[in-house]
C-alpha atoms as a PDB file:
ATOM      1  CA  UNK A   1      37.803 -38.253 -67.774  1.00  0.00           C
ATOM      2  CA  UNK A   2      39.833 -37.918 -64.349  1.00  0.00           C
ATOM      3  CA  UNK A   3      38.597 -41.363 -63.550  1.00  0.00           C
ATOM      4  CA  UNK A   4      41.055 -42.301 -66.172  1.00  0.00           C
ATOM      5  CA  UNK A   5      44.041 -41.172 -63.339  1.00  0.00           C
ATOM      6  CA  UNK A   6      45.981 -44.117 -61.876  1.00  0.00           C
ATOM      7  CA  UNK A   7      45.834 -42.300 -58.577  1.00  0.00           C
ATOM      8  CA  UNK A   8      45.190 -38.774 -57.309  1.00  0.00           C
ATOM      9  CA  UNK A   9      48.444 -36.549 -56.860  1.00  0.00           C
ATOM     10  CA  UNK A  10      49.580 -35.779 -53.259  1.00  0.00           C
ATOM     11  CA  UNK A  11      49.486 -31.961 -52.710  1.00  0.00           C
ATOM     12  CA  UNK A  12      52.166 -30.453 -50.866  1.00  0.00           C
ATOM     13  CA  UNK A  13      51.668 -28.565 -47.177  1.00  0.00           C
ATOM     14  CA  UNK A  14      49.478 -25.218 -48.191  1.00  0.00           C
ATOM     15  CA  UNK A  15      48.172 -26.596 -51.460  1.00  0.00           C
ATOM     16  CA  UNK A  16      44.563 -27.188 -52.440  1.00  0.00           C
ATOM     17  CA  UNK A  17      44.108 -29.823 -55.363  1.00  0.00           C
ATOM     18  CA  UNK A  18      41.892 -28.198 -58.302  1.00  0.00           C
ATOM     19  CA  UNK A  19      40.421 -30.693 -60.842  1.00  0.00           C
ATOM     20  CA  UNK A  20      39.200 -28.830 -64.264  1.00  0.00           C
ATOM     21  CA  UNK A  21      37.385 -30.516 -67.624  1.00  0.00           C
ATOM     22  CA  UNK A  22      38.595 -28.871 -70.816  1.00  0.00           C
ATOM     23  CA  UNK A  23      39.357 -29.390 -74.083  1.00  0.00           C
ATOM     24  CA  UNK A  24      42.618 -30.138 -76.671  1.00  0.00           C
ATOM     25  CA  UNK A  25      42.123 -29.500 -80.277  1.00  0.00           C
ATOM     26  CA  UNK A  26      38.838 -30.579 -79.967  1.00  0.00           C
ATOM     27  CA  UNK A  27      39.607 -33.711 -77.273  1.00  0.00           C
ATOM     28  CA  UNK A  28      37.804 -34.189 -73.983  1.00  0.00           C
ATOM     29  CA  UNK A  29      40.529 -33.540 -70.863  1.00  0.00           C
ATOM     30  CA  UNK A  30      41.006 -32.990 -67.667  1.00  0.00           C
ATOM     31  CA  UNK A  31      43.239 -31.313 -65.429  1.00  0.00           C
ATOM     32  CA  UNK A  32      44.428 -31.889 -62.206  1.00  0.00           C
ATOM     33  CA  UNK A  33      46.674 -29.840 -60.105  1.00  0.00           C
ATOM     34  CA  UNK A  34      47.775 -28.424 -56.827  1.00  0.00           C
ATOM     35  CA  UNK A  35      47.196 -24.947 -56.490  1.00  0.00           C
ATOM     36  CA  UNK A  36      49.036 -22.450 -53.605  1.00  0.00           C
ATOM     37  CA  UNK A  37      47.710 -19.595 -51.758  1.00  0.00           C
ATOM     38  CA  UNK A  38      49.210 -16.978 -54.696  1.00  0.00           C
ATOM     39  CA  UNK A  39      47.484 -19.344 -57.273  1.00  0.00           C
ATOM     40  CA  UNK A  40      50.505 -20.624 -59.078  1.00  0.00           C
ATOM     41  CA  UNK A  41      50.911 -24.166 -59.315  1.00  0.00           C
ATOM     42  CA  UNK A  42      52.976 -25.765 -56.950  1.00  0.00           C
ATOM     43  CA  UNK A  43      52.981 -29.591 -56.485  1.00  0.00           C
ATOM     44  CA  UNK A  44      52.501 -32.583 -58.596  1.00  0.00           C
ATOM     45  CA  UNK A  45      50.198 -32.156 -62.134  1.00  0.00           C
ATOM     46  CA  UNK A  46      48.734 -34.474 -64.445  1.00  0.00           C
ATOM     47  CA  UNK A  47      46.482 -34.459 -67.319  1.00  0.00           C
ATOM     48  CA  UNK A  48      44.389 -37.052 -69.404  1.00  0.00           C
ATOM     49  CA  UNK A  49      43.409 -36.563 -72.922  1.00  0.00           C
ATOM     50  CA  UNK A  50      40.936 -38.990 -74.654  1.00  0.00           C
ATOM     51  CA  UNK A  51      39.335 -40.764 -76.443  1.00  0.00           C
ATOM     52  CA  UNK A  52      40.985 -44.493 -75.675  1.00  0.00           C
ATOM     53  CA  UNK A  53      43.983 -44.960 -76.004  1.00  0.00           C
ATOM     54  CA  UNK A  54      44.271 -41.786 -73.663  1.00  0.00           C
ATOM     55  CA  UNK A  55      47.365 -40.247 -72.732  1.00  0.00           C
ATOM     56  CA  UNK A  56      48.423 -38.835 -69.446  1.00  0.00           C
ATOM     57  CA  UNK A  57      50.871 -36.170 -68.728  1.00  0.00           C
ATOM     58  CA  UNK A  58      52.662 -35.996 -65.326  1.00  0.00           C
ATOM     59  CA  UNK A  59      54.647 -34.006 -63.756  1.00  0.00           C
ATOM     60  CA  UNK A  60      55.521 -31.275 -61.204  1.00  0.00           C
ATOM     61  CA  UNK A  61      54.914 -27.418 -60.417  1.00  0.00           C
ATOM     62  CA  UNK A  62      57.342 -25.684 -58.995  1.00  0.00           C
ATOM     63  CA  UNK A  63      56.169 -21.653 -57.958  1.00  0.00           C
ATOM     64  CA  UNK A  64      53.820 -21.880 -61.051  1.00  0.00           C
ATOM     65  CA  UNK A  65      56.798 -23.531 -63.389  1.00  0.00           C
ATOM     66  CA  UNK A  66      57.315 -26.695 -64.596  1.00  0.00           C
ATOM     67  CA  UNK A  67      60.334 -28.420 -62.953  1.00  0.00           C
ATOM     68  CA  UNK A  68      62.157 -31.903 -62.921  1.00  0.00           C
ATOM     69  CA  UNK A  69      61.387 -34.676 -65.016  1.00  0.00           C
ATOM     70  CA  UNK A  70      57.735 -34.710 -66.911  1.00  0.00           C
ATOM     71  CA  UNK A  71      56.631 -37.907 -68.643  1.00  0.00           C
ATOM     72  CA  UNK A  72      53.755 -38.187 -71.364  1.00  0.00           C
ATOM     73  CA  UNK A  73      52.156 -41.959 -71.219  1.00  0.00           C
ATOM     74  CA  UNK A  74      49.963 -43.580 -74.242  1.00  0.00           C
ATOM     75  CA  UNK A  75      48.346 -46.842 -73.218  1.00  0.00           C
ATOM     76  CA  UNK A  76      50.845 -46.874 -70.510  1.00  0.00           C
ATOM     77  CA  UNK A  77      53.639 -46.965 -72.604  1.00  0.00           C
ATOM     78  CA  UNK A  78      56.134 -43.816 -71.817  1.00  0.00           C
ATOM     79  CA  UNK A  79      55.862 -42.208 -75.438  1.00  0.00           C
ATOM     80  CA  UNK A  80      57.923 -38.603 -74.328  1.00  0.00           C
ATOM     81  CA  UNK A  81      59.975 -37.737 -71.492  1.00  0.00           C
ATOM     82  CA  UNK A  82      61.558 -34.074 -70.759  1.00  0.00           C
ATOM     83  CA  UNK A  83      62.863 -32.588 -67.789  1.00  0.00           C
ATOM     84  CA  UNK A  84      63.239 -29.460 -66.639  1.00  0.00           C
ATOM     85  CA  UNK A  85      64.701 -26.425 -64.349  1.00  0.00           C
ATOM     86  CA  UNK A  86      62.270 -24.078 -63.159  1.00  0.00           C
ATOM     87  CA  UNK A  87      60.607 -23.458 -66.385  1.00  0.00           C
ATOM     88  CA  UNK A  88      63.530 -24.214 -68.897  1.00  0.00           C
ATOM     89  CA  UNK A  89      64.115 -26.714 -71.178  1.00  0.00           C
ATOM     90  CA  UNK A  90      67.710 -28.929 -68.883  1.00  0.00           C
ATOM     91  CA  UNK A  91      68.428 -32.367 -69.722  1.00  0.00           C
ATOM     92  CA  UNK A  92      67.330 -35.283 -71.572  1.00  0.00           C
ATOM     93  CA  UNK A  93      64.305 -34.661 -74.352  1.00  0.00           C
ATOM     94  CA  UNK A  94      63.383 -38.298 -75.498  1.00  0.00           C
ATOM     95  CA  UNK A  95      60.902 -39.482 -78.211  1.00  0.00           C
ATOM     96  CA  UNK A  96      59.595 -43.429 -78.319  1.00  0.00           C
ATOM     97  CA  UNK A  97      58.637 -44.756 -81.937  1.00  0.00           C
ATOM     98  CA  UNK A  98      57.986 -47.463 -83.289  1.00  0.00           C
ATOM     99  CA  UNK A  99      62.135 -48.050 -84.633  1.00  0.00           C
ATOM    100  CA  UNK A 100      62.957 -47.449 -80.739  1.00  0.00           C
ATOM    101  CA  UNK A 101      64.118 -44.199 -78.808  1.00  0.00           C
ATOM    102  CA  UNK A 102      65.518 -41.335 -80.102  1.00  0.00           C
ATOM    103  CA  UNK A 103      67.023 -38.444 -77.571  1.00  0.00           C
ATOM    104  CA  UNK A 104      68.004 -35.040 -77.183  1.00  0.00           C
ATOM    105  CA  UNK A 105      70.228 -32.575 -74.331  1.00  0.00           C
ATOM    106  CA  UNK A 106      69.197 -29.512 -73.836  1.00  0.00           C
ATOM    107  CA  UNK A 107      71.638 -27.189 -71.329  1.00  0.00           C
ATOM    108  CA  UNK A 108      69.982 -24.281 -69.698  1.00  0.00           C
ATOM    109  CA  UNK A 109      67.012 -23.807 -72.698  1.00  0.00           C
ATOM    110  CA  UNK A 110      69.895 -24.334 -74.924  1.00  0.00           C
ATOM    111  CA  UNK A 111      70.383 -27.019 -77.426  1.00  0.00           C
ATOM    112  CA  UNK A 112      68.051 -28.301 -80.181  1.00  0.00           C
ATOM    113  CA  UNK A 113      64.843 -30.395 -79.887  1.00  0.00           C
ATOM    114  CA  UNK A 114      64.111 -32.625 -82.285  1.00  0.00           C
ATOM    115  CA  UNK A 115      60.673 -34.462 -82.668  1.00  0.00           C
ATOM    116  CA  UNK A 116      59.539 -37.414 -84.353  1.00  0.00           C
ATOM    117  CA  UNK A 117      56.619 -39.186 -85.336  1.00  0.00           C
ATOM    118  CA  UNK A 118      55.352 -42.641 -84.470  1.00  0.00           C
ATOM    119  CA  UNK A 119      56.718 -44.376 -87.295  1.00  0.00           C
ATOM    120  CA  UNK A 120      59.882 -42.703 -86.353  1.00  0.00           C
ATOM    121  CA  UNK A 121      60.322 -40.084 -88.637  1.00  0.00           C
ATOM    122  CA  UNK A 122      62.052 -37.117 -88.007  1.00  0.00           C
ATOM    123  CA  UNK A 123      58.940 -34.214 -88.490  1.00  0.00           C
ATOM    124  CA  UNK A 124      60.634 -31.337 -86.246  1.00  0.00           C
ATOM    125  CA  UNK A 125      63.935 -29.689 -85.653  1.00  0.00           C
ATOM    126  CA  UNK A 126      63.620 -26.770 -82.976  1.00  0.00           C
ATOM    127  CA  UNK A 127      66.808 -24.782 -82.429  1.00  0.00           C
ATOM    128  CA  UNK A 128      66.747 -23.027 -78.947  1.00  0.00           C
ATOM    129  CA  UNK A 129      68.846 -20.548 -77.087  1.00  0.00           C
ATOM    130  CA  UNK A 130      68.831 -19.374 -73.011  1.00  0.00           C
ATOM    131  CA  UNK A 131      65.047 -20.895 -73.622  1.00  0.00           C
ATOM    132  CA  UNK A 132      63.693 -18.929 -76.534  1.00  0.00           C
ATOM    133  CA  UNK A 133      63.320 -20.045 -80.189  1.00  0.00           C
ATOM    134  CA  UNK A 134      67.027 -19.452 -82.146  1.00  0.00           C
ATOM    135  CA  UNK A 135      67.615 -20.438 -85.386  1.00  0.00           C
ATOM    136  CA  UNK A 136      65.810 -21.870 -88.578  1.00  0.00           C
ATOM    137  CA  UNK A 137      62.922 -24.601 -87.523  1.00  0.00           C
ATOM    138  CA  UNK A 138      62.193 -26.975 -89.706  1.00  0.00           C
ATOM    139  CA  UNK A 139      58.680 -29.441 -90.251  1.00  0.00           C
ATOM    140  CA  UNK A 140      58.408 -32.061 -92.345  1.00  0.00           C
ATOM    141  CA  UNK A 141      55.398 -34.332 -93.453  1.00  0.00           C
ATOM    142  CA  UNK A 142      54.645 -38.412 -92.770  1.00  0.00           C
ATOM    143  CA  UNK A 143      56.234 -39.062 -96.539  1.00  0.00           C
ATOM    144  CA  UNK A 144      59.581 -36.552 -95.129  1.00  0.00           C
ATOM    145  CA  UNK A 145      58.611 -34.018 -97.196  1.00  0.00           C
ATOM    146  CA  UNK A 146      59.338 -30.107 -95.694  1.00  0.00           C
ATOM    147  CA  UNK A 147      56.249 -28.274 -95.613  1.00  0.00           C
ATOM    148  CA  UNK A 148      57.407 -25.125 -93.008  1.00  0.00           C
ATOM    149  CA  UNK A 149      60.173 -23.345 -91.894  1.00  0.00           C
ATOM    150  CA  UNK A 150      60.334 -20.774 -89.497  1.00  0.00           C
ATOM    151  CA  UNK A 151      63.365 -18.025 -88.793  1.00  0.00           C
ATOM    152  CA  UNK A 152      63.489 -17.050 -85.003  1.00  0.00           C
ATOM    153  CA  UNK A 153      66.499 -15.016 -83.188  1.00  0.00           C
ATOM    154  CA  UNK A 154      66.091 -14.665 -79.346  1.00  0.00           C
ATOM    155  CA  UNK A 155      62.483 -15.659 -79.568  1.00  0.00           C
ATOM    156  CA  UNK A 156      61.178 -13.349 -82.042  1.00  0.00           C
ATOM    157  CA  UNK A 157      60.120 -14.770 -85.661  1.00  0.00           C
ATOM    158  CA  UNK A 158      61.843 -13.083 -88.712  1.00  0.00           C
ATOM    159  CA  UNK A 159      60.267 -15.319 -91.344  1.00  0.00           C
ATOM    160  CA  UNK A 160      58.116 -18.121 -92.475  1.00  0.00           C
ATOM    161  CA  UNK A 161      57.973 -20.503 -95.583  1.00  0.00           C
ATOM    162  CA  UNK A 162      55.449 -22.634 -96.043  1.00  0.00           C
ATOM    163  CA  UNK A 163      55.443 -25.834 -98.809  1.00  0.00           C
ATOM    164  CA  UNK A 164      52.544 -27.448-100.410  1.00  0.00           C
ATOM    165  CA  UNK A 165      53.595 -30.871-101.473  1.00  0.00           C
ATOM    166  CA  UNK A 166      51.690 -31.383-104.517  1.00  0.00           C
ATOM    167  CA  UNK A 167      53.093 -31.294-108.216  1.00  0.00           C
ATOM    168  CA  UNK A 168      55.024 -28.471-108.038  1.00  0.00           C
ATOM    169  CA  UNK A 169      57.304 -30.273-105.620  1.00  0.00           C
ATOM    170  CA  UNK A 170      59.688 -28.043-103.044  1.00  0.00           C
ATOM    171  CA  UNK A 171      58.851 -24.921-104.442  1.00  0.00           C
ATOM    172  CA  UNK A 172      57.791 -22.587-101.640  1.00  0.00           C
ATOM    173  CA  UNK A 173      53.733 -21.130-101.395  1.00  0.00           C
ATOM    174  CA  UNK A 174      53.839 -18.768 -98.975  1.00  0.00           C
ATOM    175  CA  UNK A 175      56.465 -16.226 -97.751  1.00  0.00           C
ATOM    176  CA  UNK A 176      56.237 -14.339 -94.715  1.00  0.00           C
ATOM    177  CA  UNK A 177      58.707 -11.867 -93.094  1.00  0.00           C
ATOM    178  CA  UNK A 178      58.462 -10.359 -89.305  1.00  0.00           C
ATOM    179  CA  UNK A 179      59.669  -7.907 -87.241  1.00  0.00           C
ATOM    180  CA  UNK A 180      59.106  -7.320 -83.560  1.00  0.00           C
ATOM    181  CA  UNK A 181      56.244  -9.344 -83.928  1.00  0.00           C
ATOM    182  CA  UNK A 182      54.895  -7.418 -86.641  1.00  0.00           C
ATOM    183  CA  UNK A 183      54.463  -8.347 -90.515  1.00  0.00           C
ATOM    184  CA  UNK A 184      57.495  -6.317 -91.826  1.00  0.00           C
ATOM    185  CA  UNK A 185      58.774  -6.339 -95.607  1.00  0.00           C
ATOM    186  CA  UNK A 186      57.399  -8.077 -98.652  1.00  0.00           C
ATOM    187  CA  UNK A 187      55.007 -11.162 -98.072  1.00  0.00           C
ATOM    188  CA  UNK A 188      54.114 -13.224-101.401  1.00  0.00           C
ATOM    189  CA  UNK A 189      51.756 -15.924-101.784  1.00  0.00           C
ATOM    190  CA  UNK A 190      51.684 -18.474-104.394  1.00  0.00           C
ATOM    191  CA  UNK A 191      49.784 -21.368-105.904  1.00  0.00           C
ATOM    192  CA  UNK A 192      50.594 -24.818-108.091  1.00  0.00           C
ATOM    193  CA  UNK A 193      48.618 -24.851-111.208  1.00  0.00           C
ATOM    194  CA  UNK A 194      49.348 -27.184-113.798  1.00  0.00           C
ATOM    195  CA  UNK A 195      52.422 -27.816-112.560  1.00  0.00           C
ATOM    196  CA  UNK A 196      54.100 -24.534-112.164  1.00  0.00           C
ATOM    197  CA  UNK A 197      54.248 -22.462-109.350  1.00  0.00           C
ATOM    198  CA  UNK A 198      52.408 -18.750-110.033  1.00  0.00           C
ATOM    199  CA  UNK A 199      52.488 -16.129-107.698  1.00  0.00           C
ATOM    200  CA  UNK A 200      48.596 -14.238-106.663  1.00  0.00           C
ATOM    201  CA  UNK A 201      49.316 -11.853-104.588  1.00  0.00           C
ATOM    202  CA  UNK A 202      52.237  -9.295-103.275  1.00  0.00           C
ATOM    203  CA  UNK A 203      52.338  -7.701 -99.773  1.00  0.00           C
ATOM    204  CA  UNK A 204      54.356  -5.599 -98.305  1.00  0.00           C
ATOM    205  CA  UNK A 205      53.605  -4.249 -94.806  1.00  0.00           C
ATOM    206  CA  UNK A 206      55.915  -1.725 -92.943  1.00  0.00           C
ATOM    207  CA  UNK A 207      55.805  -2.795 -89.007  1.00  0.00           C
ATOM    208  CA  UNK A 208      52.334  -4.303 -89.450  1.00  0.00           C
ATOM    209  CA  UNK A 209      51.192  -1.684 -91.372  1.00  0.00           C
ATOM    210  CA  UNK A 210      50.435  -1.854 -95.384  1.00  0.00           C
ATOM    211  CA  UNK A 211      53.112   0.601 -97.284  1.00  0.00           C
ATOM    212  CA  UNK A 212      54.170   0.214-100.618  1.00  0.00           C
ATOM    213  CA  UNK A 213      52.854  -1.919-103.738  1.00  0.00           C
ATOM    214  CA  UNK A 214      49.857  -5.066-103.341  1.00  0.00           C
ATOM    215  CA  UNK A 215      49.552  -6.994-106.359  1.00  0.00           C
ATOM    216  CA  UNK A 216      46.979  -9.822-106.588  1.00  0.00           C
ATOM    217  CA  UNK A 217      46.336 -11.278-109.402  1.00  0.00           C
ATOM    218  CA  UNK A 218      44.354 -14.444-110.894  1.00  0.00           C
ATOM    219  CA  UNK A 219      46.538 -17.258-112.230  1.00  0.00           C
ATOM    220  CA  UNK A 220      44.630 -18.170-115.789  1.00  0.00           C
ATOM    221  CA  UNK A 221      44.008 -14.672-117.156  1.00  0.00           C
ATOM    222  CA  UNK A 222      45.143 -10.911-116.700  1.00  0.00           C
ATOM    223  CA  UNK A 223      42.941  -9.766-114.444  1.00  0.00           C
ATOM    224  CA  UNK A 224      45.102  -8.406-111.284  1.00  0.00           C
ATOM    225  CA  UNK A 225      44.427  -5.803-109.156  1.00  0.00           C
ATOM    226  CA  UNK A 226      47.324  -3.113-107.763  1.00  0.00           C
ATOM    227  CA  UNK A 227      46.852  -1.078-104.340  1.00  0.00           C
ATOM    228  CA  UNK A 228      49.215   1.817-103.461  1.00  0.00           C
ATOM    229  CA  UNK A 229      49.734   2.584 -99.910  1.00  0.00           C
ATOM    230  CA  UNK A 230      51.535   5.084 -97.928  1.00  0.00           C
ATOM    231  CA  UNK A 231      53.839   4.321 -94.628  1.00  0.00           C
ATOM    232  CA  UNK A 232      50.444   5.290 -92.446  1.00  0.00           C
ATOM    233  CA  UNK A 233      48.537   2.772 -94.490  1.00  0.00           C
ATOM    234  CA  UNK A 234      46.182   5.218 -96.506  1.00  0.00           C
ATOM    235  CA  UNK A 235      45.484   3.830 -99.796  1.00  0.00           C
ATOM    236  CA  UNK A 236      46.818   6.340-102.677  1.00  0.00           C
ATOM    237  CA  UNK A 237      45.906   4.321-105.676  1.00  0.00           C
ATOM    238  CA  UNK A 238      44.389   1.316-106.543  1.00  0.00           C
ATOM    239  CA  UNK A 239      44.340  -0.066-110.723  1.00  0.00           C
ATOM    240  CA  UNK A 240      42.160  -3.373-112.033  1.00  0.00           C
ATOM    241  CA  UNK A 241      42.556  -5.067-114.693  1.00  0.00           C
ATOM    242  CA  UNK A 242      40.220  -7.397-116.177  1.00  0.00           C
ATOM    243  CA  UNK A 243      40.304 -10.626-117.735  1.00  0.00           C
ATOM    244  CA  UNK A 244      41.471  -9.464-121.092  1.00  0.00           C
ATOM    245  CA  UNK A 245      44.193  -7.017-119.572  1.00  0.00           C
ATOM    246  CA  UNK A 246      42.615  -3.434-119.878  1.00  0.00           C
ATOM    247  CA  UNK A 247      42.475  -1.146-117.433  1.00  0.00           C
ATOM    248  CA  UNK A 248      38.291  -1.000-116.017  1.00  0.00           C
ATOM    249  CA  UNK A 249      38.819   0.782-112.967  1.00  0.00           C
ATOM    250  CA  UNK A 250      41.948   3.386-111.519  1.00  0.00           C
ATOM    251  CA  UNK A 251      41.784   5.794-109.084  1.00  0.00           C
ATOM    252  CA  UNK A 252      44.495   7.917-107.218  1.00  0.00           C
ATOM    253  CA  UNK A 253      45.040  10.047-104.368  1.00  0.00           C
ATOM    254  CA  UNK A 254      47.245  12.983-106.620  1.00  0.00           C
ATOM    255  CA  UNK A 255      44.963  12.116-109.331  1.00  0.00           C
ATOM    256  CA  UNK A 256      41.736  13.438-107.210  1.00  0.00           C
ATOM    257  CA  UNK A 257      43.878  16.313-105.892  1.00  0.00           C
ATOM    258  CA  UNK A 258      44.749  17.385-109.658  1.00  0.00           C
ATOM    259  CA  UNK A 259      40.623  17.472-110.234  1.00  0.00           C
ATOM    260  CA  UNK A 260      40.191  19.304-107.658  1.00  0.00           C
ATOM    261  CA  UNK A 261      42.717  21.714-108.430  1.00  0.00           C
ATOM    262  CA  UNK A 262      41.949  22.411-111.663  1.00  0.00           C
ATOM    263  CA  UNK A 263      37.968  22.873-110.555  1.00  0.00           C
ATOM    264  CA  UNK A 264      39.066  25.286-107.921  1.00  0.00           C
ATOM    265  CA  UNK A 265      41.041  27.347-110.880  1.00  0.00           C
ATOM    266  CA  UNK A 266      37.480  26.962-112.766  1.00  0.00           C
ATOM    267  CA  UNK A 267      35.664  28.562-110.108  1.00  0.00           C
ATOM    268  CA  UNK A 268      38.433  31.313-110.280  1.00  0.00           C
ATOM    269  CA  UNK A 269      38.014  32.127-113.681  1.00  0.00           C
ATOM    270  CA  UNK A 270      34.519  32.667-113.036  1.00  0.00           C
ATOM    271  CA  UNK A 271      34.797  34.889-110.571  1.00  0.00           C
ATOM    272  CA  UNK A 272      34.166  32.612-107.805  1.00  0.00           C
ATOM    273  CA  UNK A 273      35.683  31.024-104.538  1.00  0.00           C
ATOM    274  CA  UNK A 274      37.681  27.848-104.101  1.00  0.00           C
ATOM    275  CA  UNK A 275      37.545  25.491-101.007  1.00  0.00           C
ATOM    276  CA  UNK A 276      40.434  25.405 -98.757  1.00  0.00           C
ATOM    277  CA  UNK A 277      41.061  21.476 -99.600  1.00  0.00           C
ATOM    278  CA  UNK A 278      40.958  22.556-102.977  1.00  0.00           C
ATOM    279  CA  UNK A 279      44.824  23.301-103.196  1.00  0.00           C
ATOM    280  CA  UNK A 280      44.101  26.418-104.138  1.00  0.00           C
ATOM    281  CA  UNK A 281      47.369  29.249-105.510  1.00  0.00           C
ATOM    282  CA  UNK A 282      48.299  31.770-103.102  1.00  0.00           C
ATOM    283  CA  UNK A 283      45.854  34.819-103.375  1.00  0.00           C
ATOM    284  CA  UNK A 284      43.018  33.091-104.726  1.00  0.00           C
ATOM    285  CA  UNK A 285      39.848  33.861-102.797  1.00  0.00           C
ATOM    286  CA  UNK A 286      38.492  30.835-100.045  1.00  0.00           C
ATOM    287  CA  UNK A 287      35.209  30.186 -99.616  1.00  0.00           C
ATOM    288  CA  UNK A 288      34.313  30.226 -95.706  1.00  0.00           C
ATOM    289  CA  UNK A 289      31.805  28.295 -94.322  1.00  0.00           C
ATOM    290  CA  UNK A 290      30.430  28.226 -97.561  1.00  0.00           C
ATOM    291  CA  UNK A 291      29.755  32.038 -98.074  1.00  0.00           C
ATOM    292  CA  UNK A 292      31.806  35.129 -97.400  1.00  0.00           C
ATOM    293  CA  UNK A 293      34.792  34.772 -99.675  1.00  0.00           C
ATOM    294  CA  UNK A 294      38.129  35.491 -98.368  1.00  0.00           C
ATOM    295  CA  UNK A 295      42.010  35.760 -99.630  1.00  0.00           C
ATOM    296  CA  UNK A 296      44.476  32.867 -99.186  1.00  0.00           C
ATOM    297  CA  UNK A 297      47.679  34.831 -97.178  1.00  0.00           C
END
């Protein structure tokens, strides 16, 4: 695959050239780079994906970041050009399609990128700020249909829509919301059945952790199923339904506490002990280590 290389890249004074095989969403490549005595890139790079027609990226390493002006080649045809200031986004961002070239400034990481296909279709708008993801991204499909957008500020995602573009047209399928880089607040999930949009299930996480009410539920009938969680994500209580809407199955956290309760005031009226986890009144005698009785304080 490095045989594919119009020539081998001159490495700079103190730089040993490294040649590695890999592998890019599921494509043979290699890699080929100049490597310094801390082990950061430094020097010219290139890289050759297959199969024919393969494409070759080339550029340059500067202290372990990309710097200057890097140019992707398809059947030796420059298909995407961006440049560079020690590892941030400054300059021209150009895209060749089939209607011609489309380009881009970015100023400092700042600006926004905008990608298109090879028929020359507009499939990605990337806002950016001081070079971090800022703003609302947008994807759309080869027919220009949006299928994803994504809510960043200062690099960290907020939330993400996704669109399935079937039948049910623009309606959105999947809602997520972050935090910190955490699931945070309500996430729902829906599907397109006979042409209407129908929700399955309801999440809601509290800094990646399940709190609150999850509802999933089958589209046809009214079988769902209901989990209650607390802000440590213990499960409190969890209800199913079945097909024909009754109840088959509920259980709860207070619910088992009550039973116990009341079987610990049983055992009182009998004459006998209750277990400390029992929730026993104040008085009542406590059966340690499963013998000797003693009085609750």
């Amino acid at each position: 695959m490095c045989a594919q290389l119009p020539k081998t890249p001159a490495c700079p004074a103190n730089t040993v050239l490294h040649t590695r095989p890999s592998k890019i969403a599921g494509a043979e490549a290699c890699d080929v780079w100049c490597k310094a005595p801390n082990g950061r890139a430094h020097g010219p790079s290139a890289r050759v994906v297959g199969p024919a027609p393969f494409t070759i990226s080339t550029g340059r390493f500067l202290r372990g970041q990309p710097h200057g002006r890097w140019l992707v080649r398809r059947a030796g045809t420059v298909i995407t050009e961006e440049n560079y200031n020690r590892g941030t986004r400054h300059g021209r961002f150009c895209t060749t399609h089939r209607k011609g070239r489309s380009c881009n400034r970015m100023r400092n990481g700042t600006g926004v990128l905008r990608r298109y296909s090879d028929a020359g279709k507009l499939n990605r708008i990337v806002p950016m700020r001081r070079g971090k993801f800022h703003g609302i991204t947008k994807q759309w499909d080869a027919r220009g249909r949006l299928i994803l957008t994504r809510q960043h500020y200062n690099g960290e995602m907020r939330m993400q829509t996704e669109w399935e573009p079937d039948a049910c047209g623009r309606a959105p399928t999947d809602v997520q919301s972050w935090r910190k880089g955490k699931r945070h607040g309500l996430q729902v999930e829906r599907e397109c059945r006979n042409r209407r949009v129908i929700w399955v299930s309801r999440k809601r996480y509290c800094r990646g952790t399940k709190c609150g009410v999850w509802t999933r539920r089958s589209g046809r009938t009214k079988a769902r199923e209901r989990e209650t969680y607390d802000r440590s994500g213990t499960l409190i209580a969890k209800t199913v339904w079945s097909d024909s809407g009754r109840v088959v199955d509920s259980w709860s956290k207070a619910a088992m506490k009550r039973a116990e309760h009341n079987k610990c005031l049983r055992e009182l009226k009998r004459g006998g002990c209750c277990d400390p986890e029992q929730n026993p009144p104040r008085g009542a005698k406590l059966c340690i280590n499963g013998s000797r009785p003693n009085r609750r304080p």
